[in-house]
PDB file of N, CA and C in Angstrom:
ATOM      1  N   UNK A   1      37.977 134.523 171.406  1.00  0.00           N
ATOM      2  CA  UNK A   1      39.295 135.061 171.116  1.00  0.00           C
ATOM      3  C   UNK A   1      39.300 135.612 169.689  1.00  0.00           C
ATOM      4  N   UNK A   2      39.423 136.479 169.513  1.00  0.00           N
ATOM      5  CA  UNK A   2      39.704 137.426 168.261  1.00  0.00           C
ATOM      6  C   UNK A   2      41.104 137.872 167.847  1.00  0.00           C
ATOM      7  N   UNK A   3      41.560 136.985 166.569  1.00  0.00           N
ATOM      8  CA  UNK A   3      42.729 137.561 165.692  1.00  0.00           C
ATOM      9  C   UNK A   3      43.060 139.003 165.368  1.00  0.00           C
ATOM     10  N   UNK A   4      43.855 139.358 165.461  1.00  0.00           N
ATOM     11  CA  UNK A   4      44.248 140.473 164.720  1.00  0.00           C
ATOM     12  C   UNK A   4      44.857 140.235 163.225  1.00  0.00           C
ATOM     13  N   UNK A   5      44.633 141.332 162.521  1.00  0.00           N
ATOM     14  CA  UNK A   5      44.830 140.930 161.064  1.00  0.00           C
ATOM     15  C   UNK A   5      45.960 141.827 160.849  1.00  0.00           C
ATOM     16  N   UNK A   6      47.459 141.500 160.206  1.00  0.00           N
ATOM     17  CA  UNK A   6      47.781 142.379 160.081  1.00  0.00           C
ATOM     18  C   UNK A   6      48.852 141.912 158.601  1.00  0.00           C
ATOM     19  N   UNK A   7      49.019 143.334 157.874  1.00  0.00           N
ATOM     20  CA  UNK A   7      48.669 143.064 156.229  1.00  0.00           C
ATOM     21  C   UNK A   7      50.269 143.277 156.523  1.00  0.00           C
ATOM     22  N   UNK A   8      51.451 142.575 155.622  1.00  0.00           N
ATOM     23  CA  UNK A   8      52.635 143.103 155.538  1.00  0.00           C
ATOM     24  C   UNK A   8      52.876 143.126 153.986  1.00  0.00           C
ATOM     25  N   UNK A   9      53.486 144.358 153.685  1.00  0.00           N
ATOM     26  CA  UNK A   9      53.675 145.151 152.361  1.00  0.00           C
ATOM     27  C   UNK A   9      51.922 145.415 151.674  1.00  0.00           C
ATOM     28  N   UNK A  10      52.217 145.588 150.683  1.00  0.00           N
ATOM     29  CA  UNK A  10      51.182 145.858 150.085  1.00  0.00           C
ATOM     30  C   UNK A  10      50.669 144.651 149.072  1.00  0.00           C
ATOM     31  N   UNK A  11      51.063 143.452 149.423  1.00  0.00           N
ATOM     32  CA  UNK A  11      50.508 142.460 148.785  1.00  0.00           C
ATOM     33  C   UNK A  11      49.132 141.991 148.822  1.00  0.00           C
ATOM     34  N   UNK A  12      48.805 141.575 149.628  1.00  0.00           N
ATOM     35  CA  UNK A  12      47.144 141.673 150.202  1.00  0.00           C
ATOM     36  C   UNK A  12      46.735 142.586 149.642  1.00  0.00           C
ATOM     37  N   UNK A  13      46.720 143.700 149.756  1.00  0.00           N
ATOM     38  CA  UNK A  13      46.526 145.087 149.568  1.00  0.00           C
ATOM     39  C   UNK A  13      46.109 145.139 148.075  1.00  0.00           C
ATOM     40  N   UNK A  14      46.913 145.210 147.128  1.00  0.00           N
ATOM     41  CA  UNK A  14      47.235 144.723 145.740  1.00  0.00           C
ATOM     42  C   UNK A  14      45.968 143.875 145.162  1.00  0.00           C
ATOM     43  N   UNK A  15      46.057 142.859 145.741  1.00  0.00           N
ATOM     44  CA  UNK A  15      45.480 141.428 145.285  1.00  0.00           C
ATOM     45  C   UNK A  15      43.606 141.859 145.448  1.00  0.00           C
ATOM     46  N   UNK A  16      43.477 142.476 146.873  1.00  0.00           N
ATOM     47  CA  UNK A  16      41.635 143.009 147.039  1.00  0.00           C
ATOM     48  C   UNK A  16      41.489 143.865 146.325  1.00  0.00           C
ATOM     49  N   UNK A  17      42.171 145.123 145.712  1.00  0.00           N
ATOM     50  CA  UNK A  17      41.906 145.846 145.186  1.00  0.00           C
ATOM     51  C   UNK A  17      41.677 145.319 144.225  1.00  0.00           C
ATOM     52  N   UNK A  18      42.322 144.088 143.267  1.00  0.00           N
ATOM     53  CA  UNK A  18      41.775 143.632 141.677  1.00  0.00           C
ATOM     54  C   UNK A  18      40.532 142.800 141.992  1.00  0.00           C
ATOM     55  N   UNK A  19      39.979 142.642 143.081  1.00  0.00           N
ATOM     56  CA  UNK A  19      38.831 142.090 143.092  1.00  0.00           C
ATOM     57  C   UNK A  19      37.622 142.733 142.637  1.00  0.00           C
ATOM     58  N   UNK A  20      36.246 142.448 142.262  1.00  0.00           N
ATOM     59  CA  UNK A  20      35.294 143.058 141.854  1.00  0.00           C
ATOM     60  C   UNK A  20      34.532 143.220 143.579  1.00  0.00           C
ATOM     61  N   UNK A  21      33.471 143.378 144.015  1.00  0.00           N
ATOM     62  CA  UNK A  21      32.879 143.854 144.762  1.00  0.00           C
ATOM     63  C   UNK A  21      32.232 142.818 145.850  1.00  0.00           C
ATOM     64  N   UNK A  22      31.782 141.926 144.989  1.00  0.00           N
ATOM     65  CA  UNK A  22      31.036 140.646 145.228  1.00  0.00           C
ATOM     66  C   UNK A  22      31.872 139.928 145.820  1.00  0.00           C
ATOM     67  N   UNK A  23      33.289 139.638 145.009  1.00  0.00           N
ATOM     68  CA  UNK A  23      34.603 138.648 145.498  1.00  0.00           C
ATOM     69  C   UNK A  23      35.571 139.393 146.383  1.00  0.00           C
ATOM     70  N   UNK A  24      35.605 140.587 146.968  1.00  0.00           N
ATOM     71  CA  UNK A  24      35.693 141.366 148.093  1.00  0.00           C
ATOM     72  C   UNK A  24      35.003 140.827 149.446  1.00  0.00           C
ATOM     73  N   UNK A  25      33.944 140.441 149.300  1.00  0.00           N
ATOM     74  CA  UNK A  25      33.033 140.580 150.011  1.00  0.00           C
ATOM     75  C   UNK A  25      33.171 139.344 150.658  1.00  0.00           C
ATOM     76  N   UNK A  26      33.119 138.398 149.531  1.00  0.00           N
ATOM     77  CA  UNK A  26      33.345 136.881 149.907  1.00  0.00           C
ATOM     78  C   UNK A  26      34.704 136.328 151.135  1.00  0.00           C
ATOM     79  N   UNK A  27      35.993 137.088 150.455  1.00  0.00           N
ATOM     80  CA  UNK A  27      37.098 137.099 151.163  1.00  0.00           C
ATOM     81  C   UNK A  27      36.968 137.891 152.260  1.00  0.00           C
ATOM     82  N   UNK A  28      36.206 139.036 152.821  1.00  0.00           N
ATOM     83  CA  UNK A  28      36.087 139.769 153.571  1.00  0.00           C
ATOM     84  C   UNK A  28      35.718 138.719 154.615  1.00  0.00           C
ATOM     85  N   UNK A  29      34.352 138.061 154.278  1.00  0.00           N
ATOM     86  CA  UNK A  29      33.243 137.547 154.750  1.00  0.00           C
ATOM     87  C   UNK A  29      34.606 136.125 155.890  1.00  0.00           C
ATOM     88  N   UNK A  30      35.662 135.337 155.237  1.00  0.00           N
ATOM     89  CA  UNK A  30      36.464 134.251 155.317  1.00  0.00           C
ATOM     90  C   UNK A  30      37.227 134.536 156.361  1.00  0.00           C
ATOM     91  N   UNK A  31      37.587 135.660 155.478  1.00  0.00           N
ATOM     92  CA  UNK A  31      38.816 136.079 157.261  1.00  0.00           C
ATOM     93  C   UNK A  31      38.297 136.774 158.666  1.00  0.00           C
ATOM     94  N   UNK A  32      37.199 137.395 158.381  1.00  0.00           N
ATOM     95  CA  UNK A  32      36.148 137.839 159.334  1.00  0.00           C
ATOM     96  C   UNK A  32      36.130 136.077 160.300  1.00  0.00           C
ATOM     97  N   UNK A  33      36.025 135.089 159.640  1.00  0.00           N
ATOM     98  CA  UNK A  33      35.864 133.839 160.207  1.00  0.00           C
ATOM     99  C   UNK A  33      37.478 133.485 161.159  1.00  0.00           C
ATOM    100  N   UNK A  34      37.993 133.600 160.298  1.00  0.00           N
ATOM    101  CA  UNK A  34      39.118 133.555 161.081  1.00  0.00           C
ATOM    102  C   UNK A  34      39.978 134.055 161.878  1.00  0.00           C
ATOM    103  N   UNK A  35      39.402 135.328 161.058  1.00  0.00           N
ATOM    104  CA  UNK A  35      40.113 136.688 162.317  1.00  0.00           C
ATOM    105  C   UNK A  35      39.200 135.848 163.739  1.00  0.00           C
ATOM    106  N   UNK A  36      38.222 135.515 164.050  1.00  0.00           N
ATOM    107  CA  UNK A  36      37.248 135.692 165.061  1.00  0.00           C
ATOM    108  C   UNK A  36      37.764 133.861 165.995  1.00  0.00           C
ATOM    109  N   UNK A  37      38.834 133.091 164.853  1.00  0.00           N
ATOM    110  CA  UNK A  37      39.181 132.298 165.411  1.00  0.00           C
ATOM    111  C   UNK A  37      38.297 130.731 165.324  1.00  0.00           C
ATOM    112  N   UNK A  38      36.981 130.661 164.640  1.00  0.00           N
ATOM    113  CA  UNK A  38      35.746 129.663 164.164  1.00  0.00           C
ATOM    114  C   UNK A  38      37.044 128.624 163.877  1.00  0.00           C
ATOM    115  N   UNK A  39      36.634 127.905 164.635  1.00  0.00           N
ATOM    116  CA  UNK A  39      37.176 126.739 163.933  1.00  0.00           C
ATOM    117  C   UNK A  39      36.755 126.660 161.888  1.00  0.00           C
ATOM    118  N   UNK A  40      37.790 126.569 161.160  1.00  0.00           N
ATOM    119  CA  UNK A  40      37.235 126.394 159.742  1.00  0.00           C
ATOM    120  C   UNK A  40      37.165 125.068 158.732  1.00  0.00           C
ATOM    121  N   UNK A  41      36.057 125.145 158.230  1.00  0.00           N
ATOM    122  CA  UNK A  41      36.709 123.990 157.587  1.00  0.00           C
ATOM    123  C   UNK A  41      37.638 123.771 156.756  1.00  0.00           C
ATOM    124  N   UNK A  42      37.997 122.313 156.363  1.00  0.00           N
ATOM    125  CA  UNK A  42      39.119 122.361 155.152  1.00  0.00           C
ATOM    126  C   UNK A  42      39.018 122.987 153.970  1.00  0.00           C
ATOM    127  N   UNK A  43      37.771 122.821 153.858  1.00  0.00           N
ATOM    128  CA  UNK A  43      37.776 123.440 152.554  1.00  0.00           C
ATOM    129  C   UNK A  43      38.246 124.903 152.492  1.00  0.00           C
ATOM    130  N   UNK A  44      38.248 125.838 153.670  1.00  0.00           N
ATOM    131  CA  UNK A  44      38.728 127.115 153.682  1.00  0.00           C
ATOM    132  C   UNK A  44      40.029 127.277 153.821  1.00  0.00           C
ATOM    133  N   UNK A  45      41.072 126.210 154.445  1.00  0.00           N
ATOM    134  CA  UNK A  45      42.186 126.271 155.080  1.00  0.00           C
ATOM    135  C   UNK A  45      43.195 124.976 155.061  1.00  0.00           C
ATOM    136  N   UNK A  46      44.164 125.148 154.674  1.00  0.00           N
ATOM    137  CA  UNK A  46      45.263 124.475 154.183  1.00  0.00           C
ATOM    138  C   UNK A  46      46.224 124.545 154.287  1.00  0.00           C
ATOM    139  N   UNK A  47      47.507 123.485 155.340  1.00  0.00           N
ATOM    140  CA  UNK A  47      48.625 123.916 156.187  1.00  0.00           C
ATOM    141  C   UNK A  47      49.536 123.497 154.170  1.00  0.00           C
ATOM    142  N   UNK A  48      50.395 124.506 154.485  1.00  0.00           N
ATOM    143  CA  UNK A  48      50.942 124.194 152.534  1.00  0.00           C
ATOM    144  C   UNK A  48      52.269 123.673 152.772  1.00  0.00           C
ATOM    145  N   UNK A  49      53.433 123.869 153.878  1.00  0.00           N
ATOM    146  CA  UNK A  49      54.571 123.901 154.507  1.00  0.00           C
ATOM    147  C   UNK A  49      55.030 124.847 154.970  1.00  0.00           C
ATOM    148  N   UNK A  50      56.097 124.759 156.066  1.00  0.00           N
ATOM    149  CA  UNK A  50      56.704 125.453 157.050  1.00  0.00           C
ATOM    150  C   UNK A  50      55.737 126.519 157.643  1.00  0.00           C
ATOM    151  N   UNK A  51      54.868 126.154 158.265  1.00  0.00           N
ATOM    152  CA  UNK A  51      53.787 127.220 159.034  1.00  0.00           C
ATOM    153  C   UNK A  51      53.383 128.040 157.752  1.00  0.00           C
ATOM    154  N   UNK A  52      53.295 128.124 156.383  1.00  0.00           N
ATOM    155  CA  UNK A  52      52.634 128.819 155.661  1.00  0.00           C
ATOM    156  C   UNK A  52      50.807 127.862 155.328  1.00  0.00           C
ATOM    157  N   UNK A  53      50.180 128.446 155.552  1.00  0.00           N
ATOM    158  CA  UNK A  53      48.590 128.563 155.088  1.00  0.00           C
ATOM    159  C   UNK A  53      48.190 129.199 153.983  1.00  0.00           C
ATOM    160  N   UNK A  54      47.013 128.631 153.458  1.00  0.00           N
ATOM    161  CA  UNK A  54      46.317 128.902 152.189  1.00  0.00           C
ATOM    162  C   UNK A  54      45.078 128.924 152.871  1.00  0.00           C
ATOM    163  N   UNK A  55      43.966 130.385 152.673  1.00  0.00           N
ATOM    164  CA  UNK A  55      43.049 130.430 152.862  1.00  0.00           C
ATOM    165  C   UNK A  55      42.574 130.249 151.651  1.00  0.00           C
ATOM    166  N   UNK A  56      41.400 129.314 151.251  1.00  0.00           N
ATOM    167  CA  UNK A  56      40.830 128.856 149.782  1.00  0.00           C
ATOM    168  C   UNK A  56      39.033 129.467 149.969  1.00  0.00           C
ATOM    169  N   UNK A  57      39.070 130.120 148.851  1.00  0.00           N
ATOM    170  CA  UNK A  57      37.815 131.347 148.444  1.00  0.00           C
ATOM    171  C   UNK A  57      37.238 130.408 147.076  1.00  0.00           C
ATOM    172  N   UNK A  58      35.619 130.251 147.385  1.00  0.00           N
ATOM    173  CA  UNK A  58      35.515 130.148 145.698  1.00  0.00           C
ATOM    174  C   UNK A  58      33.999 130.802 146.302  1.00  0.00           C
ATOM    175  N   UNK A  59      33.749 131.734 144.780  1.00  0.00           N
ATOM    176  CA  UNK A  59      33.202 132.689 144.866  1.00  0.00           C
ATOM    177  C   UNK A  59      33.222 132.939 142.897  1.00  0.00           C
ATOM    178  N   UNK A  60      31.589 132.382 142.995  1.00  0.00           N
ATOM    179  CA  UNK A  60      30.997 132.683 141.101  1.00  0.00           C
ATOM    180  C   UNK A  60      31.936 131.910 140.991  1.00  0.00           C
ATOM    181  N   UNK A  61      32.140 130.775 140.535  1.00  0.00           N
ATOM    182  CA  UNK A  61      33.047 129.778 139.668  1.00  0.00           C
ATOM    183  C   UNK A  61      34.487 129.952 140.157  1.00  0.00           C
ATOM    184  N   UNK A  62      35.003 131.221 140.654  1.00  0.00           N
ATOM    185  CA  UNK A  62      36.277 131.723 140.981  1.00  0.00           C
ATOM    186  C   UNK A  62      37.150 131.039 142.047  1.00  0.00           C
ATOM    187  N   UNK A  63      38.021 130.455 141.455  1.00  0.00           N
ATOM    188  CA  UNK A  63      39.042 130.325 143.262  1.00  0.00           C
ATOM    189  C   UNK A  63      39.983 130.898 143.164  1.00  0.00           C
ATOM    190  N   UNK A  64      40.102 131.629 144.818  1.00  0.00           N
ATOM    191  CA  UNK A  64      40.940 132.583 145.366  1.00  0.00           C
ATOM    192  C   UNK A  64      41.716 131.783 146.124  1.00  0.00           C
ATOM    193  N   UNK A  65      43.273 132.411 146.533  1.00  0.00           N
ATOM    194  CA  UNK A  65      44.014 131.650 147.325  1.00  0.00           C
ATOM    195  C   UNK A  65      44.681 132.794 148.287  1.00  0.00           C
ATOM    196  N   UNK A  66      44.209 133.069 149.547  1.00  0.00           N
ATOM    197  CA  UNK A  66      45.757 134.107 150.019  1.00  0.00           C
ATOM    198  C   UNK A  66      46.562 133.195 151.075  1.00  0.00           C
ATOM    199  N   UNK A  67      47.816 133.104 151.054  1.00  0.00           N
ATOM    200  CA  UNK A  67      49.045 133.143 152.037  1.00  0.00           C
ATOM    201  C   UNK A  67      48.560 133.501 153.259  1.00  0.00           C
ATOM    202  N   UNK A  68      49.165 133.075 154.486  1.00  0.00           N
ATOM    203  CA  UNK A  68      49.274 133.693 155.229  1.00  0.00           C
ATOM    204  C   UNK A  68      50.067 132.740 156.886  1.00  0.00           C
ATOM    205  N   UNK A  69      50.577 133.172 157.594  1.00  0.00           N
ATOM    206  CA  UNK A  69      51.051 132.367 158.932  1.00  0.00           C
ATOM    207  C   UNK A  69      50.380 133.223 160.062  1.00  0.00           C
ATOM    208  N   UNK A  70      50.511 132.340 161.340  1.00  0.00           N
ATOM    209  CA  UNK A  70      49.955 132.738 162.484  1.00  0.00           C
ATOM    210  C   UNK A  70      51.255 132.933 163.129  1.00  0.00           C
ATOM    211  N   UNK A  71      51.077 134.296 163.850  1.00  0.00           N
ATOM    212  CA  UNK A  71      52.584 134.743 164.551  1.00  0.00           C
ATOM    213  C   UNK A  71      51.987 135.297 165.652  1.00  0.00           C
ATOM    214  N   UNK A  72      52.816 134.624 166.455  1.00  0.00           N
ATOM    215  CA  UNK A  72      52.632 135.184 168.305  1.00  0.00           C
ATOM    216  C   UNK A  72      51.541 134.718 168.574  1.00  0.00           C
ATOM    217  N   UNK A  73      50.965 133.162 167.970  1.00  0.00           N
ATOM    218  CA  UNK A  73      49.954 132.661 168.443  1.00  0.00           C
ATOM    219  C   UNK A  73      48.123 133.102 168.333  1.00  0.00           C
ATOM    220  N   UNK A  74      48.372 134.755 168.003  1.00  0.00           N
ATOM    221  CA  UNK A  74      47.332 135.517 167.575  1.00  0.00           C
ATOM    222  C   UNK A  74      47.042 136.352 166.557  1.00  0.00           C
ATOM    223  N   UNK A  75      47.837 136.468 165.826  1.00  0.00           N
ATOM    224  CA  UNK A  75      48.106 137.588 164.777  1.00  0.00           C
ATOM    225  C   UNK A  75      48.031 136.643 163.535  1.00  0.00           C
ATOM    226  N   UNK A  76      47.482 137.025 162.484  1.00  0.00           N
ATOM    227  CA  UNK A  76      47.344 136.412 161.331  1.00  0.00           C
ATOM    228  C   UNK A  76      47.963 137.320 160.691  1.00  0.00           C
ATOM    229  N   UNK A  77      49.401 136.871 159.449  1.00  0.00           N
ATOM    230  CA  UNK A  77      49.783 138.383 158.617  1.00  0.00           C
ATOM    231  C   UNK A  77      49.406 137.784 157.080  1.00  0.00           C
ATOM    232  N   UNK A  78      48.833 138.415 156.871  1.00  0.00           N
ATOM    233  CA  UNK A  78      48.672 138.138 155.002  1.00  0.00           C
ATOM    234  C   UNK A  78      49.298 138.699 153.989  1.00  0.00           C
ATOM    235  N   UNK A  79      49.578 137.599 153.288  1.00  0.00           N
ATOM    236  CA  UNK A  79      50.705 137.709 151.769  1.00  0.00           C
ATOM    237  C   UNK A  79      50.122 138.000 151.341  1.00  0.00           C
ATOM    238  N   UNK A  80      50.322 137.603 150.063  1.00  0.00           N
ATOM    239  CA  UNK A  80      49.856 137.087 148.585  1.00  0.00           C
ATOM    240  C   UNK A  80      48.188 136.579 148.670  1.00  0.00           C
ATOM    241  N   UNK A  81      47.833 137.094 147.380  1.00  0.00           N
ATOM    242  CA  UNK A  81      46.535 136.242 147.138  1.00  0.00           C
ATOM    243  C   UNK A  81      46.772 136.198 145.725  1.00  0.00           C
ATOM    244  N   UNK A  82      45.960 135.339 145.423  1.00  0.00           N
ATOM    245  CA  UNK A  82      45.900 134.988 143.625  1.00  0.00           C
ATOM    246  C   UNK A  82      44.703 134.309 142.890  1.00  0.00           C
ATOM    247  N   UNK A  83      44.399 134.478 141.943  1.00  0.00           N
ATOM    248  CA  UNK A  83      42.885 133.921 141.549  1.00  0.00           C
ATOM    249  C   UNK A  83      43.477 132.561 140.897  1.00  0.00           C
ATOM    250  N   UNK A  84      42.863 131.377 141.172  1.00  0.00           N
ATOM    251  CA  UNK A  84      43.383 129.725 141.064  1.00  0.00           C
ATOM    252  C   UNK A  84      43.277 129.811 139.568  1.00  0.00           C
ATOM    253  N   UNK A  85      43.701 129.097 138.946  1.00  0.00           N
ATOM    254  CA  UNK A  85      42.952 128.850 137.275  1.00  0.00           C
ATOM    255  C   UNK A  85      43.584 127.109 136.864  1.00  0.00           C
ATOM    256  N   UNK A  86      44.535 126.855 138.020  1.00  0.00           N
ATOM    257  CA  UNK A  86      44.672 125.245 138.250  1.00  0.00           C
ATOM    258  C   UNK A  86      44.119 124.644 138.841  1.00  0.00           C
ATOM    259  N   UNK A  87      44.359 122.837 138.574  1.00  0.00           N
ATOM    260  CA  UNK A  87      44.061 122.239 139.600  1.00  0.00           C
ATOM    261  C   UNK A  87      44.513 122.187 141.095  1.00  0.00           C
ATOM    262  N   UNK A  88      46.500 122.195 141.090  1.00  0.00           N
ATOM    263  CA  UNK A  88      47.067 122.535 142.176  1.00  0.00           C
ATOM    264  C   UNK A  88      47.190 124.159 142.080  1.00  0.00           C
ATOM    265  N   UNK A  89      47.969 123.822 143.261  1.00  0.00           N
ATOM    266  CA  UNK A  89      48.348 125.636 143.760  1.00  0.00           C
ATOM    267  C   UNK A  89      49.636 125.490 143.170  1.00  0.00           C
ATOM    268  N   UNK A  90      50.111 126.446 142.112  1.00  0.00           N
ATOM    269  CA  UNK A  90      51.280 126.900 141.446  1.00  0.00           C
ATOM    270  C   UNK A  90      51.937 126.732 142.388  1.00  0.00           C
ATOM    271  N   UNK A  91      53.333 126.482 142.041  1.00  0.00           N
ATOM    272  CA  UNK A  91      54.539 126.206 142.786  1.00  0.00           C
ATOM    273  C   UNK A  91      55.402 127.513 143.002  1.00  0.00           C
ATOM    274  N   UNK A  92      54.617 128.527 141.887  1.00  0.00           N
ATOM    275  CA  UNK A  92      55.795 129.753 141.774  1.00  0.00           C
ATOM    276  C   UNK A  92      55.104 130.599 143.274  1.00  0.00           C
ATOM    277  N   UNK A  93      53.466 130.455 143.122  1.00  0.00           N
ATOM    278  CA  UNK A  93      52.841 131.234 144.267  1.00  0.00           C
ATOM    279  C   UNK A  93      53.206 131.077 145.382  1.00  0.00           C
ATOM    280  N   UNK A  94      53.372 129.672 145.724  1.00  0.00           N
ATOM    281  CA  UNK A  94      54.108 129.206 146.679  1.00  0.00           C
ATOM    282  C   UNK A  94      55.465 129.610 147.358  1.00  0.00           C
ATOM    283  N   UNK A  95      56.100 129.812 146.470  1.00  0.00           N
ATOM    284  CA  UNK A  95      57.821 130.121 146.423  1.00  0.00           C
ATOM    285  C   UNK A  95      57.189 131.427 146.768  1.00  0.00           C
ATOM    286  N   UNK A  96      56.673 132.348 146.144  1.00  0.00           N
ATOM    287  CA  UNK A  96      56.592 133.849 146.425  1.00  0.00           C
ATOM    288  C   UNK A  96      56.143 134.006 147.543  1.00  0.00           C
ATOM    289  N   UNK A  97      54.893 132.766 147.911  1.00  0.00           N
ATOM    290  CA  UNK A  97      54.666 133.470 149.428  1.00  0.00           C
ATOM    291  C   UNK A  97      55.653 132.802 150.459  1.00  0.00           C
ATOM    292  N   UNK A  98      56.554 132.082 150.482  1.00  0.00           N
ATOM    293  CA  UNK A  98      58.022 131.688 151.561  1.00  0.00           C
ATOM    294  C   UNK A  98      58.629 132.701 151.170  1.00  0.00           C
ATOM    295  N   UNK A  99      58.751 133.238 150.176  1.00  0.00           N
ATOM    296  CA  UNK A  99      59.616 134.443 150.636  1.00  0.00           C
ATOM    297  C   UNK A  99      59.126 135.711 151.006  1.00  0.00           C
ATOM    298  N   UNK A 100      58.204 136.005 150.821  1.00  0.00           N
ATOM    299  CA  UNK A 100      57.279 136.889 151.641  1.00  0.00           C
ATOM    300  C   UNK A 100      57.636 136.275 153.108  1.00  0.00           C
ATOM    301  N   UNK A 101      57.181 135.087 153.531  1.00  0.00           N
ATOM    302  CA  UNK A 101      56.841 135.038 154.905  1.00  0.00           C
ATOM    303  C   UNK A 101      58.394 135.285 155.143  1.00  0.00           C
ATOM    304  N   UNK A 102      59.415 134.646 154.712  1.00  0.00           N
ATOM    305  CA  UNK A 102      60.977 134.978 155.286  1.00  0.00           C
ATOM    306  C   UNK A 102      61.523 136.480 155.267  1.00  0.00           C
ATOM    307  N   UNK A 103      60.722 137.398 154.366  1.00  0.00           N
ATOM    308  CA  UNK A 103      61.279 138.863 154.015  1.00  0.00           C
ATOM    309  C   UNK A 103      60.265 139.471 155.898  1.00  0.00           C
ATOM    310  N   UNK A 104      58.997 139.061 155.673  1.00  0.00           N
ATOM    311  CA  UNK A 104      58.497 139.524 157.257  1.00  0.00           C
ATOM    312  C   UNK A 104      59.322 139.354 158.078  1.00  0.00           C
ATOM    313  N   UNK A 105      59.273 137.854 158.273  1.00  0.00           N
ATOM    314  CA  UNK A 105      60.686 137.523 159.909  1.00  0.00           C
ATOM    315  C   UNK A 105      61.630 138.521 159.856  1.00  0.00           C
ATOM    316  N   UNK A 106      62.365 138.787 158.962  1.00  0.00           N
ATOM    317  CA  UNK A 106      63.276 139.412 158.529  1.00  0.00           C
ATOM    318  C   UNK A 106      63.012 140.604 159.000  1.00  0.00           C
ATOM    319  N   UNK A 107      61.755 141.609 158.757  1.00  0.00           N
ATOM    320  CA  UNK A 107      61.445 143.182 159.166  1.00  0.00           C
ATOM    321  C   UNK A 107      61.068 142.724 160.669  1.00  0.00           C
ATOM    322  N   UNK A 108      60.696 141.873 161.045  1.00  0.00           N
ATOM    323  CA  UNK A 108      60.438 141.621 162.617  1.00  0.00           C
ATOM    324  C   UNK A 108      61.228 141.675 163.313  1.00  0.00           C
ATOM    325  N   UNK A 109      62.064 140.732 162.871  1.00  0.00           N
ATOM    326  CA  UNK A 109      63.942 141.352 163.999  1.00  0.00           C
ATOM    327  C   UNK A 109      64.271 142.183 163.664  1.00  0.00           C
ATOM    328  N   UNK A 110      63.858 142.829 162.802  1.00  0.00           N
ATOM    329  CA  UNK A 110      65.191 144.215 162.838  1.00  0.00           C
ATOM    330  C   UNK A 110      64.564 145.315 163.298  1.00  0.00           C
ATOM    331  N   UNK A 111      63.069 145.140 163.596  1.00  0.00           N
ATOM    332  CA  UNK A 111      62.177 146.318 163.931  1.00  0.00           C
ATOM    333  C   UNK A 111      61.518 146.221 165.086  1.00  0.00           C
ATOM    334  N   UNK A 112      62.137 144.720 165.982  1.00  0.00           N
ATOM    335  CA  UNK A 112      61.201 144.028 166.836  1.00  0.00           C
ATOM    336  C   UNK A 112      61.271 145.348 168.000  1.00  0.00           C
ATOM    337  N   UNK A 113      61.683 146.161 168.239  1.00  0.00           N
ATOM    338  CA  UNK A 113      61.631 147.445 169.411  1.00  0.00           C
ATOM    339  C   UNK A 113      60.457 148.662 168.782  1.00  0.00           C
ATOM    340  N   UNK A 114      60.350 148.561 167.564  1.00  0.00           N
ATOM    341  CA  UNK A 114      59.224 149.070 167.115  1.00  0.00           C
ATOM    342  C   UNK A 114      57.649 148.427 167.121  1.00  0.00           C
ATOM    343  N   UNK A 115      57.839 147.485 166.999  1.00  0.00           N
ATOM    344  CA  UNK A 115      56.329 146.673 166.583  1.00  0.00           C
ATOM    345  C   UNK A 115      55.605 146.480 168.361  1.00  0.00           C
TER     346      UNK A 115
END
């Protein structure tokens, strides 16, 4: 069974582009895993609250974090990503990606005859 990936706004978007080439590759390499459905380990994946997930990247000393929920059982949509420089996951990243995931729901009903 194979995920579909699908990016809402340009956050994701944003976040790979400040990556260098190598740490592209790495995150490429993660969701390729998950798009494809691999069972993952913890260390990659982390329920954070209310159906929001943290896919966790470390790559050259670096940890990466992106957002993201599973919708319609198959679809993975990705937020936010951010490069770690704590021990926990910021509380503000957090907050930004619930409202990301609530601003999606939000374009889903109102567009659900489009999508």
């Amino acid at each position: 069974m194979e995920r579909r990936l699908v990016y809402y706004g340009d956050y994701f978007k944003n976040f790979i582009k400040s990556l260098n080439n190598s740490a592209r590759e790495k995150v490429d390499y993660v969701l390729d895993m998950l798009k494809r459905g691999e069972r993952l380990n913890p260390k990659f994946i982390k329920h954070i609250k209310d159906g929001l997930f943290e896919l966790r990247i470390e790559w050259e000393g670096n940890i990466y974090r992106v957002f993201f929920v599973f919708d319609k059982g198959n679809i993975v949509v990705l937020f936010n990503g951010f490069k770690k420089k704590s021990q926990k996951t910021p509380v503000k990243e957090i907050e930004k990606a619930i409202r990301i995931k609530n601003e999606y729901y939000e374009y889903r009903e109102r567009n659900a005859s489009q999508l």
